[in-house]
C-alpha atoms as a PDB file:
ATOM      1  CA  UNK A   1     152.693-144.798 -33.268  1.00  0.00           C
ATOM      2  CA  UNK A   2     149.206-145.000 -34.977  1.00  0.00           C
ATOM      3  CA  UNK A   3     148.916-146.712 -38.380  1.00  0.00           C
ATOM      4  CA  UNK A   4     145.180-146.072 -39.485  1.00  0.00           C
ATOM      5  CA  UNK A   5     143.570-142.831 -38.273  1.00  0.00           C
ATOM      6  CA  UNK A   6     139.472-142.806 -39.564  1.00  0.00           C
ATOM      7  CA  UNK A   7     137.867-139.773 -40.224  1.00  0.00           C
ATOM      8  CA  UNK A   8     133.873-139.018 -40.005  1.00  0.00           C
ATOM      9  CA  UNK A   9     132.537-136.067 -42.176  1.00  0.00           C
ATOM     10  CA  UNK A  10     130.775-133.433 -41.005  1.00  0.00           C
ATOM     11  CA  UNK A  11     127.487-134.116 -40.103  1.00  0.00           C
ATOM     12  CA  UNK A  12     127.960-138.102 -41.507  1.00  0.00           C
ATOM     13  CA  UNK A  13     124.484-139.579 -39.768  1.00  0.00           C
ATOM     14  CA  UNK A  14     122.791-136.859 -40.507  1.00  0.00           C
ATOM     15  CA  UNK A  15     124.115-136.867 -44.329  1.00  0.00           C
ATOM     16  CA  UNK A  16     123.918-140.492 -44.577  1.00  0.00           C
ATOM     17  CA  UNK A  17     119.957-140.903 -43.347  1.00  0.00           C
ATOM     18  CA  UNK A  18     118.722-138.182 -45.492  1.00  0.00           C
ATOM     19  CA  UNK A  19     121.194-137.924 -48.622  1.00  0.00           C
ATOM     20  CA  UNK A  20     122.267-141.438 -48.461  1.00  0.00           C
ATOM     21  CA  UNK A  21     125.956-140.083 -49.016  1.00  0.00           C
ATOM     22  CA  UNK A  22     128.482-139.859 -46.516  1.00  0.00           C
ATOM     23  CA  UNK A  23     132.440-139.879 -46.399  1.00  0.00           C
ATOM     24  CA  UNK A  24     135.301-141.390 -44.483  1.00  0.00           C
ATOM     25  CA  UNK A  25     138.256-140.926 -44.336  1.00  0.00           C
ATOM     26  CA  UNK A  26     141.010-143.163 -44.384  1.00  0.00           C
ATOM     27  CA  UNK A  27     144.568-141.962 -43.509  1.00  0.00           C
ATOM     28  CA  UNK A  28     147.720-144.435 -42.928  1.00  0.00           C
ATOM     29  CA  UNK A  29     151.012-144.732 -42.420  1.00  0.00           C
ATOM     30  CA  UNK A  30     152.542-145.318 -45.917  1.00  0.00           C
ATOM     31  CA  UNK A  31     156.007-145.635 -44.854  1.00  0.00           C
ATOM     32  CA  UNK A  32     155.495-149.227 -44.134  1.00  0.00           C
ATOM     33  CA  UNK A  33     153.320-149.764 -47.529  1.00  0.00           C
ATOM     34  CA  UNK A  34     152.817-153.542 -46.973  1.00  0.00           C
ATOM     35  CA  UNK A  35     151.149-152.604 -43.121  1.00  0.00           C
ATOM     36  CA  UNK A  36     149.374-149.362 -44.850  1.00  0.00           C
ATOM     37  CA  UNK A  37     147.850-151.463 -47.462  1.00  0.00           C
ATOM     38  CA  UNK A  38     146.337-154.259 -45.046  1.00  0.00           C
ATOM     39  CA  UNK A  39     144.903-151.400 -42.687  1.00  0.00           C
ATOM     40  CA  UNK A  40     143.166-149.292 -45.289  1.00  0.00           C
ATOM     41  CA  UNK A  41     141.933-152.779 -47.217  1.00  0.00           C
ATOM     42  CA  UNK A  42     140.247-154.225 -43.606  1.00  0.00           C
ATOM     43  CA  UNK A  43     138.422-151.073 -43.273  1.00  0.00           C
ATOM     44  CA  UNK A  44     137.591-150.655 -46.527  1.00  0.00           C
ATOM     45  CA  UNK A  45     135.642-154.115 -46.549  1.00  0.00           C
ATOM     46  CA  UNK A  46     134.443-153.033 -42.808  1.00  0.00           C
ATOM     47  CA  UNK A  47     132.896-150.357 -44.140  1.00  0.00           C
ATOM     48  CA  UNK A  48     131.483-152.123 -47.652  1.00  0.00           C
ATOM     49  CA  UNK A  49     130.033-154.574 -44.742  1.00  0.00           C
ATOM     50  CA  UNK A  50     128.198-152.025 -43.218  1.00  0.00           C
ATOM     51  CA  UNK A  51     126.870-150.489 -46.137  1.00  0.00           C
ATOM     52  CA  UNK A  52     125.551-153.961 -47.458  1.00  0.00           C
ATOM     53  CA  UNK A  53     123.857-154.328 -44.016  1.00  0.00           C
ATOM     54  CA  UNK A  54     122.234-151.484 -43.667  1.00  0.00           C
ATOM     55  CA  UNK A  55     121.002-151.284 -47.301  1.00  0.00           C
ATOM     56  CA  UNK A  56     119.542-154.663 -46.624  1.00  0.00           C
ATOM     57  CA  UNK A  57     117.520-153.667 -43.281  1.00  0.00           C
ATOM     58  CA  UNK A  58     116.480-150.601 -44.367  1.00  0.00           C
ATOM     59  CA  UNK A  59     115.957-151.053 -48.249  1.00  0.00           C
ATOM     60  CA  UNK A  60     117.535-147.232 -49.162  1.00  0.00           C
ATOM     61  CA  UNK A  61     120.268-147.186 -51.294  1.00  0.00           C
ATOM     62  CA  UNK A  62     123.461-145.811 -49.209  1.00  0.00           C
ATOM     63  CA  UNK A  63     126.732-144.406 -50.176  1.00  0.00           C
ATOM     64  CA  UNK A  64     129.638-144.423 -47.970  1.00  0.00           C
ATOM     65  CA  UNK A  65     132.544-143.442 -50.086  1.00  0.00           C
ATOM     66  CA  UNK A  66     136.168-144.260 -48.325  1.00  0.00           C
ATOM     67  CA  UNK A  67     139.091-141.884 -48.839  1.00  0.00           C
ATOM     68  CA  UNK A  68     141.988-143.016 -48.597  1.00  0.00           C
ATOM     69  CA  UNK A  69     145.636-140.863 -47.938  1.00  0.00           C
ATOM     70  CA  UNK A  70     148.628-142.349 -47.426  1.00  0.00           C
ATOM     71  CA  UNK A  71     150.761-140.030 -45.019  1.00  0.00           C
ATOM     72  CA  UNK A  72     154.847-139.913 -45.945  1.00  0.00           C
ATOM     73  CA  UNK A  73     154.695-142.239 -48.463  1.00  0.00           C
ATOM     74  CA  UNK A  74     151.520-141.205 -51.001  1.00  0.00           C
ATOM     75  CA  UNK A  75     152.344-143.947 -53.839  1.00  0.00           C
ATOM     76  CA  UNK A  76     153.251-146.515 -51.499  1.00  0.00           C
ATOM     77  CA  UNK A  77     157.146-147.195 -52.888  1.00  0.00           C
ATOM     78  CA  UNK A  78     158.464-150.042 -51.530  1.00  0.00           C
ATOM     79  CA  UNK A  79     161.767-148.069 -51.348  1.00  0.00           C
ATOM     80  CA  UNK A  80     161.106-146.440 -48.901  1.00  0.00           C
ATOM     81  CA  UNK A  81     160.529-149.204 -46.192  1.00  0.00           C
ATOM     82  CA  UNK A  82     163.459-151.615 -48.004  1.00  0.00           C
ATOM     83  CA  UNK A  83     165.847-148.443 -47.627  1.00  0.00           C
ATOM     84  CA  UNK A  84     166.164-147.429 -43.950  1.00  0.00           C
ATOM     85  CA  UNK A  85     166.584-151.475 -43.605  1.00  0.00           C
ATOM     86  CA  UNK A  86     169.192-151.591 -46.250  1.00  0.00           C
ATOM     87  CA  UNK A  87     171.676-148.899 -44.827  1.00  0.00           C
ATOM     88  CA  UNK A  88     171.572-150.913 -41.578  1.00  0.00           C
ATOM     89  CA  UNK A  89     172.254-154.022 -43.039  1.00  0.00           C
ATOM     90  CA  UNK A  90     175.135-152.637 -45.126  1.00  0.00           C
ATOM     91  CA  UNK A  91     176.796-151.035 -42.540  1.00  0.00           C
ATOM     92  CA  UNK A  92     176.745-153.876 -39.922  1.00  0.00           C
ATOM     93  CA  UNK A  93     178.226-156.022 -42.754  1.00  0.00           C
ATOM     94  CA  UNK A  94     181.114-153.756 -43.096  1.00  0.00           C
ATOM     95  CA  UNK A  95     181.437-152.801 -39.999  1.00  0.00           C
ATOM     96  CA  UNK A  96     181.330-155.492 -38.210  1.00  0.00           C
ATOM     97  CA  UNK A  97     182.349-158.461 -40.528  1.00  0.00           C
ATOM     98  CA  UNK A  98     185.465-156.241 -41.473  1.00  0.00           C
ATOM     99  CA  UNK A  99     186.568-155.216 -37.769  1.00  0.00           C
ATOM    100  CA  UNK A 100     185.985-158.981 -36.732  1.00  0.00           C
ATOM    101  CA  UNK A 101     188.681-160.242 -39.353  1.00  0.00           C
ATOM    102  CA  UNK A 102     191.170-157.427 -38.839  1.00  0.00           C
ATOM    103  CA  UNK A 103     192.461-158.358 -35.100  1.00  0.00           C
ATOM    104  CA  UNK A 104     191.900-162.329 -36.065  1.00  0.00           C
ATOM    105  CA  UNK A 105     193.977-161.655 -38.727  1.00  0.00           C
ATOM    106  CA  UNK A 106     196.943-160.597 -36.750  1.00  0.00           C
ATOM    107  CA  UNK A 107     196.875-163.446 -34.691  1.00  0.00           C
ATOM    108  CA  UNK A 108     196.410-165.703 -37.045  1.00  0.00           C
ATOM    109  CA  UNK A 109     199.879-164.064 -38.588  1.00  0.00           C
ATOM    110  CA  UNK A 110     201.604-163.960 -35.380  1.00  0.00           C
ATOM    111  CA  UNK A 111     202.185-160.287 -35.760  1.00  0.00           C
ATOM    112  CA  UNK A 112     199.897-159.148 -32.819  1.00  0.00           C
ATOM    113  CA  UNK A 113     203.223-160.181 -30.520  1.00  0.00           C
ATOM    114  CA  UNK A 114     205.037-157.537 -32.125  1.00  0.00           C
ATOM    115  CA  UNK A 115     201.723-155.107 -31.687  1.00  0.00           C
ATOM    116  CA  UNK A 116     201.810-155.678 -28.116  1.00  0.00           C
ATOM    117  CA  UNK A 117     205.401-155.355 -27.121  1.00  0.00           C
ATOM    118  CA  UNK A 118     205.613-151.701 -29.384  1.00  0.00           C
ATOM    119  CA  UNK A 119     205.749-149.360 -26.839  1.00  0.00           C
ATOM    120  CA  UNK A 120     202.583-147.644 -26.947  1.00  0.00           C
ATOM    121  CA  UNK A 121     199.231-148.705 -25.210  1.00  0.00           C
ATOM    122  CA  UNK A 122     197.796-151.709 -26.293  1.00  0.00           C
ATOM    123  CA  UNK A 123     193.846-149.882 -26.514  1.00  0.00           C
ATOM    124  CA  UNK A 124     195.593-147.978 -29.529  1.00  0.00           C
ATOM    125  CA  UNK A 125     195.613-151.223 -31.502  1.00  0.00           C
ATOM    126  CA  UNK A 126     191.907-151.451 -31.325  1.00  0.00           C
ATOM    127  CA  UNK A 127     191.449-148.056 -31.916  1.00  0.00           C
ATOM    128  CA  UNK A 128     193.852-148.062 -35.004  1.00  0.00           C
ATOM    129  CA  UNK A 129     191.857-150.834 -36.236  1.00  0.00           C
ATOM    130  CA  UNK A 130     188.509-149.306 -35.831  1.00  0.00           C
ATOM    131  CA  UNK A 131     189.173-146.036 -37.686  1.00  0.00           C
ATOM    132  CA  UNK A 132     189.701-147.255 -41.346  1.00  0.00           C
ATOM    133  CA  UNK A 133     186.195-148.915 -41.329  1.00  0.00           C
ATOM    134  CA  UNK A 134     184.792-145.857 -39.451  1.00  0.00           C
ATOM    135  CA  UNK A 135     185.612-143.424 -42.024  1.00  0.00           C
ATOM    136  CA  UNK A 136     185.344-146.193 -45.120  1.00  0.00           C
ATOM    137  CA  UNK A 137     181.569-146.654 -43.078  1.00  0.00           C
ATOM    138  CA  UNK A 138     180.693-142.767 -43.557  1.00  0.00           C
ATOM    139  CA  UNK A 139     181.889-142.552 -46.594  1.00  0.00           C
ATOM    140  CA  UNK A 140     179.052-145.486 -47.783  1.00  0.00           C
ATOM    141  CA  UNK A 141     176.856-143.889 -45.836  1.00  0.00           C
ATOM    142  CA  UNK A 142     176.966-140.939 -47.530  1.00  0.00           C
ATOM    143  CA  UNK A 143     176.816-142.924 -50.886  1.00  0.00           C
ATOM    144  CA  UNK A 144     173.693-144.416 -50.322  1.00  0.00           C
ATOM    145  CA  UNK A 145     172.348-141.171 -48.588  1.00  0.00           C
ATOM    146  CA  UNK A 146     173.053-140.071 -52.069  1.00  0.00           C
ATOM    147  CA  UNK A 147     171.878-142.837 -54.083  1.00  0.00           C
ATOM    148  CA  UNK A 148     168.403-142.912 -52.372  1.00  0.00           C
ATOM    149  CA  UNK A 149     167.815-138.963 -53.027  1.00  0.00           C
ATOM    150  CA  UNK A 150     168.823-139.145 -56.724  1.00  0.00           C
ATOM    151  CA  UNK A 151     168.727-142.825 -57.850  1.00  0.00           C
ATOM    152  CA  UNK A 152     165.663-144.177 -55.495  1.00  0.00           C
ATOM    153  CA  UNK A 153     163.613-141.246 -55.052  1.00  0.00           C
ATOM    154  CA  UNK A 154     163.455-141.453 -51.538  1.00  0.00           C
ATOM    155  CA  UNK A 155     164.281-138.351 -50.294  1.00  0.00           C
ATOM    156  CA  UNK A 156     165.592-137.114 -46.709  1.00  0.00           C
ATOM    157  CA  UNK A 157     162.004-135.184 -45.308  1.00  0.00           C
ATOM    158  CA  UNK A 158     164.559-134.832 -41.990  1.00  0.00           C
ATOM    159  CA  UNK A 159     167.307-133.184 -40.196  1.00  0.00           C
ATOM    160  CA  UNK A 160     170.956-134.662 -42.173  1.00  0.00           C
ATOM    161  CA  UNK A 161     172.910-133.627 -39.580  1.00  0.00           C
ATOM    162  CA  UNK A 162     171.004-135.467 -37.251  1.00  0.00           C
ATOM    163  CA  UNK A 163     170.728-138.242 -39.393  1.00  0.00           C
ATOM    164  CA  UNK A 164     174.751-138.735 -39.746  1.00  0.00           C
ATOM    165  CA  UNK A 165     175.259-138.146 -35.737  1.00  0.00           C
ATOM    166  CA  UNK A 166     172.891-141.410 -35.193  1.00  0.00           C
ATOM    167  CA  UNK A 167     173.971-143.475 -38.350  1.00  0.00           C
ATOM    168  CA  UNK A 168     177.486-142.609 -36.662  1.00  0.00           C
ATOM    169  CA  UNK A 169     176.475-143.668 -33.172  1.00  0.00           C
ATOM    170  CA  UNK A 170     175.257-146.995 -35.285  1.00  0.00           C
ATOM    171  CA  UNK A 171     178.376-147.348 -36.780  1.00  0.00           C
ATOM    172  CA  UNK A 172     180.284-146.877 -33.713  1.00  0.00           C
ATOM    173  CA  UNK A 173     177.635-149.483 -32.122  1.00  0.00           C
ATOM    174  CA  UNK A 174     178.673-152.045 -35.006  1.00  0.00           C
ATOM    175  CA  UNK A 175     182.752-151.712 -35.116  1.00  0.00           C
ATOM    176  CA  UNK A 176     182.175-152.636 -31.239  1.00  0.00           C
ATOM    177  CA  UNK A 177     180.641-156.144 -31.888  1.00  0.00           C
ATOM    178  CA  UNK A 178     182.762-156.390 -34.610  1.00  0.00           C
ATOM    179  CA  UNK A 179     185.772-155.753 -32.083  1.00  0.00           C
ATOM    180  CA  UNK A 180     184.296-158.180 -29.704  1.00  0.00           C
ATOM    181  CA  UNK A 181     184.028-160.863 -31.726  1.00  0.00           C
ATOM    182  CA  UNK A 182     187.570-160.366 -33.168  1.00  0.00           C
ATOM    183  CA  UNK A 183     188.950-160.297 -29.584  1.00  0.00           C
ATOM    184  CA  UNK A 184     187.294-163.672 -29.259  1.00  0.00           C
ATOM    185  CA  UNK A 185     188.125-165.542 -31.676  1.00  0.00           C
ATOM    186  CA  UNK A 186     191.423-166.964 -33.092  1.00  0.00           C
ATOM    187  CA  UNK A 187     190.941-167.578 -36.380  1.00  0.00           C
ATOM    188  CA  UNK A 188     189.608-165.195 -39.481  1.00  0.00           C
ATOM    189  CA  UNK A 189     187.158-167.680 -40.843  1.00  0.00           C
ATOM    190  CA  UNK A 190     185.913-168.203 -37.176  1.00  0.00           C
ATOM    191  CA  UNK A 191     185.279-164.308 -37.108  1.00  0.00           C
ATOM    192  CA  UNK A 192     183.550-164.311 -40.557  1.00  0.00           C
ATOM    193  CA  UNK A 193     181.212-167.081 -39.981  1.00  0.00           C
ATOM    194  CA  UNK A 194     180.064-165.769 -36.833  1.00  0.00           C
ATOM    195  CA  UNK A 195     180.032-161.934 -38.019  1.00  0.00           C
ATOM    196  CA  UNK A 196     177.606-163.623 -41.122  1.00  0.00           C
ATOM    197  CA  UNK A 197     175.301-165.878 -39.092  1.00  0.00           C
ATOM    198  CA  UNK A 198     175.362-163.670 -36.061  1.00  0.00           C
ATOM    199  CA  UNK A 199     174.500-160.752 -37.259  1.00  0.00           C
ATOM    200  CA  UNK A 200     173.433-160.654 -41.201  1.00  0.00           C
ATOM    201  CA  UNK A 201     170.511-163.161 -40.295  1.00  0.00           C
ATOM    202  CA  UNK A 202     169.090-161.123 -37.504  1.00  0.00           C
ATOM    203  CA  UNK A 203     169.442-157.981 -39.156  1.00  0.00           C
ATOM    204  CA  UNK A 204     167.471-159.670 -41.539  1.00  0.00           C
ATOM    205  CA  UNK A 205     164.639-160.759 -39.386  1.00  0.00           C
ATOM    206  CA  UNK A 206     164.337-158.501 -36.198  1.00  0.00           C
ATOM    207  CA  UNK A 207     164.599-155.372 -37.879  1.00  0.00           C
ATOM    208  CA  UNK A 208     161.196-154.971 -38.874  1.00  0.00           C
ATOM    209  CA  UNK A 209     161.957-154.278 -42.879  1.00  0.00           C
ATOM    210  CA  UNK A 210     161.362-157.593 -44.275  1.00  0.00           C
ATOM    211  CA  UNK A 211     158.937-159.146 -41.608  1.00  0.00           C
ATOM    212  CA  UNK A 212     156.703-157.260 -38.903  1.00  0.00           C
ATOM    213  CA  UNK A 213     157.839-157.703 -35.767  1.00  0.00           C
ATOM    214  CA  UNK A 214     154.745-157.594 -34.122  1.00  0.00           C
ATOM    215  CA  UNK A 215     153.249-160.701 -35.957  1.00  0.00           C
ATOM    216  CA  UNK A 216     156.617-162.963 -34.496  1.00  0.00           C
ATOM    217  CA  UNK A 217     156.197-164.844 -31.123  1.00  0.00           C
ATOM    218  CA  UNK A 218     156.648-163.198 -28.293  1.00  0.00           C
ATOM    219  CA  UNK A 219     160.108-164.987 -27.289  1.00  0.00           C
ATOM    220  CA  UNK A 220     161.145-163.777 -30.864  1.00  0.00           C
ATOM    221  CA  UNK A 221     160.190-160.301 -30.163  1.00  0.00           C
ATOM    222  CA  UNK A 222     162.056-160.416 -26.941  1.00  0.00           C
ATOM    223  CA  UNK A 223     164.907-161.162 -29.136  1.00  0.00           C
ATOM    224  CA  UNK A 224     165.274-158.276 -31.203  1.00  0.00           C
ATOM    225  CA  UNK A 225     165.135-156.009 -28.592  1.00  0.00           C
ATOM    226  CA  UNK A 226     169.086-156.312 -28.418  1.00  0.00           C
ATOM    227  CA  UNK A 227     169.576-156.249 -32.081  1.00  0.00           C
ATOM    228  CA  UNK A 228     171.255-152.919 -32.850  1.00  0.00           C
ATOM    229  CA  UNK A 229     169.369-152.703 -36.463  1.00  0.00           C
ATOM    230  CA  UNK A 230     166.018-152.448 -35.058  1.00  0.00           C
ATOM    231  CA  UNK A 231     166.370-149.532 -33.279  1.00  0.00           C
ATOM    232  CA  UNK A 232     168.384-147.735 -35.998  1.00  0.00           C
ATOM    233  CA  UNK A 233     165.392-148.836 -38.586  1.00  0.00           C
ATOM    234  CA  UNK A 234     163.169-146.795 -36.517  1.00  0.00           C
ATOM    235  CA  UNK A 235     165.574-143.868 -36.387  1.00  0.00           C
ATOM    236  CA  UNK A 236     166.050-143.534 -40.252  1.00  0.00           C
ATOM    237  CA  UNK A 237     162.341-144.214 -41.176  1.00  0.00           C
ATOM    238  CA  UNK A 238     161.654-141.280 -38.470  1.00  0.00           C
ATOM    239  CA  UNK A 239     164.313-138.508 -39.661  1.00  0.00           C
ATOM    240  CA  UNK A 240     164.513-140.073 -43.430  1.00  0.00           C
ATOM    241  CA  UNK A 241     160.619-140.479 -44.193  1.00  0.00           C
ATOM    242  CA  UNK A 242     159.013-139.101 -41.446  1.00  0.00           C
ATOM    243  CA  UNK A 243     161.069-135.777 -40.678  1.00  0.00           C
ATOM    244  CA  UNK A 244     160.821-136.224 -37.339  1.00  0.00           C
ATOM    245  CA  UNK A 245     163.178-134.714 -34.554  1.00  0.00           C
ATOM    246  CA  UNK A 246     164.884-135.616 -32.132  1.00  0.00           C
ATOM    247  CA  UNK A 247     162.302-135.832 -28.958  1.00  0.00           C
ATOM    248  CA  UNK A 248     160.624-138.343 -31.155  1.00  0.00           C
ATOM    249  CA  UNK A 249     163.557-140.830 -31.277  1.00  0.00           C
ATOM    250  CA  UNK A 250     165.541-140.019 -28.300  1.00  0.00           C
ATOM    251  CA  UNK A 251     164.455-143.450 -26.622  1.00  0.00           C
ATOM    252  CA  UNK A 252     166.015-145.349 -29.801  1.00  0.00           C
ATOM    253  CA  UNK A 253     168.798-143.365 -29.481  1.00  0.00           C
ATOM    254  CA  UNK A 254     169.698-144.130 -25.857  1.00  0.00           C
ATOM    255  CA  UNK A 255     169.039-147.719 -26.199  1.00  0.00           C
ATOM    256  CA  UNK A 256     171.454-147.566 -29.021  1.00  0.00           C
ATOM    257  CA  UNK A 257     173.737-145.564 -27.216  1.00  0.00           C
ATOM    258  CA  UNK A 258     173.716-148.397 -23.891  1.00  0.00           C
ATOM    259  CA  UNK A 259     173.892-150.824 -26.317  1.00  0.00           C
ATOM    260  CA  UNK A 260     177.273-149.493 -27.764  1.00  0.00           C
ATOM    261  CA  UNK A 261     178.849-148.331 -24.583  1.00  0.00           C
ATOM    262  CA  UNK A 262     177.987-152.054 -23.112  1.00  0.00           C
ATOM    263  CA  UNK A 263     179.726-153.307 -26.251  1.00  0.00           C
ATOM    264  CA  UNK A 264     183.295-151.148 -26.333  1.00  0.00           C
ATOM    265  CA  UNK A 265     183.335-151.904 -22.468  1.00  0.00           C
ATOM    266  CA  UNK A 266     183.275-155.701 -23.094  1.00  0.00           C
ATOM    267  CA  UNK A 267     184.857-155.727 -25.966  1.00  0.00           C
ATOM    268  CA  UNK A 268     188.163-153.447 -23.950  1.00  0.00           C
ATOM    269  CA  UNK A 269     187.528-155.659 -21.555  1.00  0.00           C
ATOM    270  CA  UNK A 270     188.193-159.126 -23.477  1.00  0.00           C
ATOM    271  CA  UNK A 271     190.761-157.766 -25.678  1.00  0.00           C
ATOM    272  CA  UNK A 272     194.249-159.530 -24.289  1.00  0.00           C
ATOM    273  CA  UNK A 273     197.640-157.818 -23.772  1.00  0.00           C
ATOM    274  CA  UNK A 274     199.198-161.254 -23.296  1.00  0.00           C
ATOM    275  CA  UNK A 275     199.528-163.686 -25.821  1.00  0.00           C
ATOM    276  CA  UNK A 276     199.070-167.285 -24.230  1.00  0.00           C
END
């Protein structure tokens, strides 16, 4: 929760009046480098401010030398911010842009009539159509889990299993609103265009990768509260760079897991059994 923790030396007045040397410490949270770098660079001219003034009031030379650490991410790679934001973006692209065709797509061929009169329930047909994209989702995941250890260099500080439960609650989250959209729509390129401009643009914006949330208007912010991405963001940058457990993330993780029960509910809910 903090990004810029400053530490005083030992005895810093004391060192500074009489040696005119004294040291701070600077330590930030590098796993957003672009955040870490404005942090340490305001207090860095803060404190090259303060050594101008007092230098000029009190004519003795001072020395206040800043030391700056970057914590989880020492060489500030921009990996490992673009990452965590990457895998959530991927896999609510196939998820849901997939899912959303697949039931569109047998409407649009009139073979969901012969679906529904098979004798077996009709929830099956969702179900059937969610698993493919479920297990061709994992597999991806475990691709770029892969790709980001030995490729990127970003490696996984964190719990795996852990990691792979949540990423699978987030891909269970995303074949939902893919479901829900296919259930609502009639035609394939219907599904698509919505599954692209509903979901690849605010997974763009609200997750926090590419623009800080916190610097958007408030009825923006507001906004990305229900985006799914944002909250698994947080999840991988905590296991992935942090190595953080689970009583650190648990509230992302239930307001991920609402968000996906609320989904599968509605999306059971609108899914017909009657052809009109």
């Amino acid at each position: 929760d903090v990004g810029l923790v400053v530490v005083f030396s030992e005895r810093f007045y004391e060192n500074m009046m009489h040696t005119g040397d004294a040291q701070i410490q600077l330590i930030a949270d590098g796993s957003d480098p672009n955040t870490a770098s404005t942090l340490t660079m305001y207090a860095t001219s803060l404190i090259s401010m303060y050594q101008q003034d007092m230098m000029g009031e009190m004519k003795i030379p001072y020395q206040i030398n800043p030391n700056v650490k970057f914590l989880y991410n020492p060489t500030l790679k921009g990996s490992y911010n673009f990452v965590p934001g990457v895998m959530g973006m991927i896999l609510m692209l196939i998820c849901a842009m997939m899912t959303s065709v697949s039931i569109a797509r047998e409407k649009e061929m009139g073979t969901m009539e012969v679906l529904l009169v098979s004798p077996f329930n009709p929830i099956l047909v969702i179900i059937s159509k969610a698993i493919p994209y479920f297990v061709l989702s994992l597999i991806n995941l475990i691709i770029i889990l892969l790709m980001c250890q030995f490729l990127l260099g970003v490696p996984i500080v964190g719990n795996v299993i852990l990691l792979l439960l949540l990423s699978s609650l987030f891909i269970i989250c995303c074949l939902s609103l893919g479901l829900l959209i296919s259930n609502s729509t009639s035609s394939q390129q219907t599904a698509m265009i919505i599954s692209l401009m509903g979901m690849l643009v605010p997974t763009m914006l609200f997750t926090g990768f590419m623009f800080p949330i916190e610097n958007m208007p408030v009825p923006l912010q507001i906004i990305s509260y229900i985006v799914p991405s944002k909250w698994y963001y947080i999840i991988v940058k905590s296991i992935m760079i942090k190595g953080l457990g689970f009583s650190s993330i648990w509230k992302e993780a239930l307001i991920l897991f609402g968000i996906t029960v609320l989904l599968l509910s509605v999306s059971f809910k609108k899914f017909k059994i009657r052809l009109s």
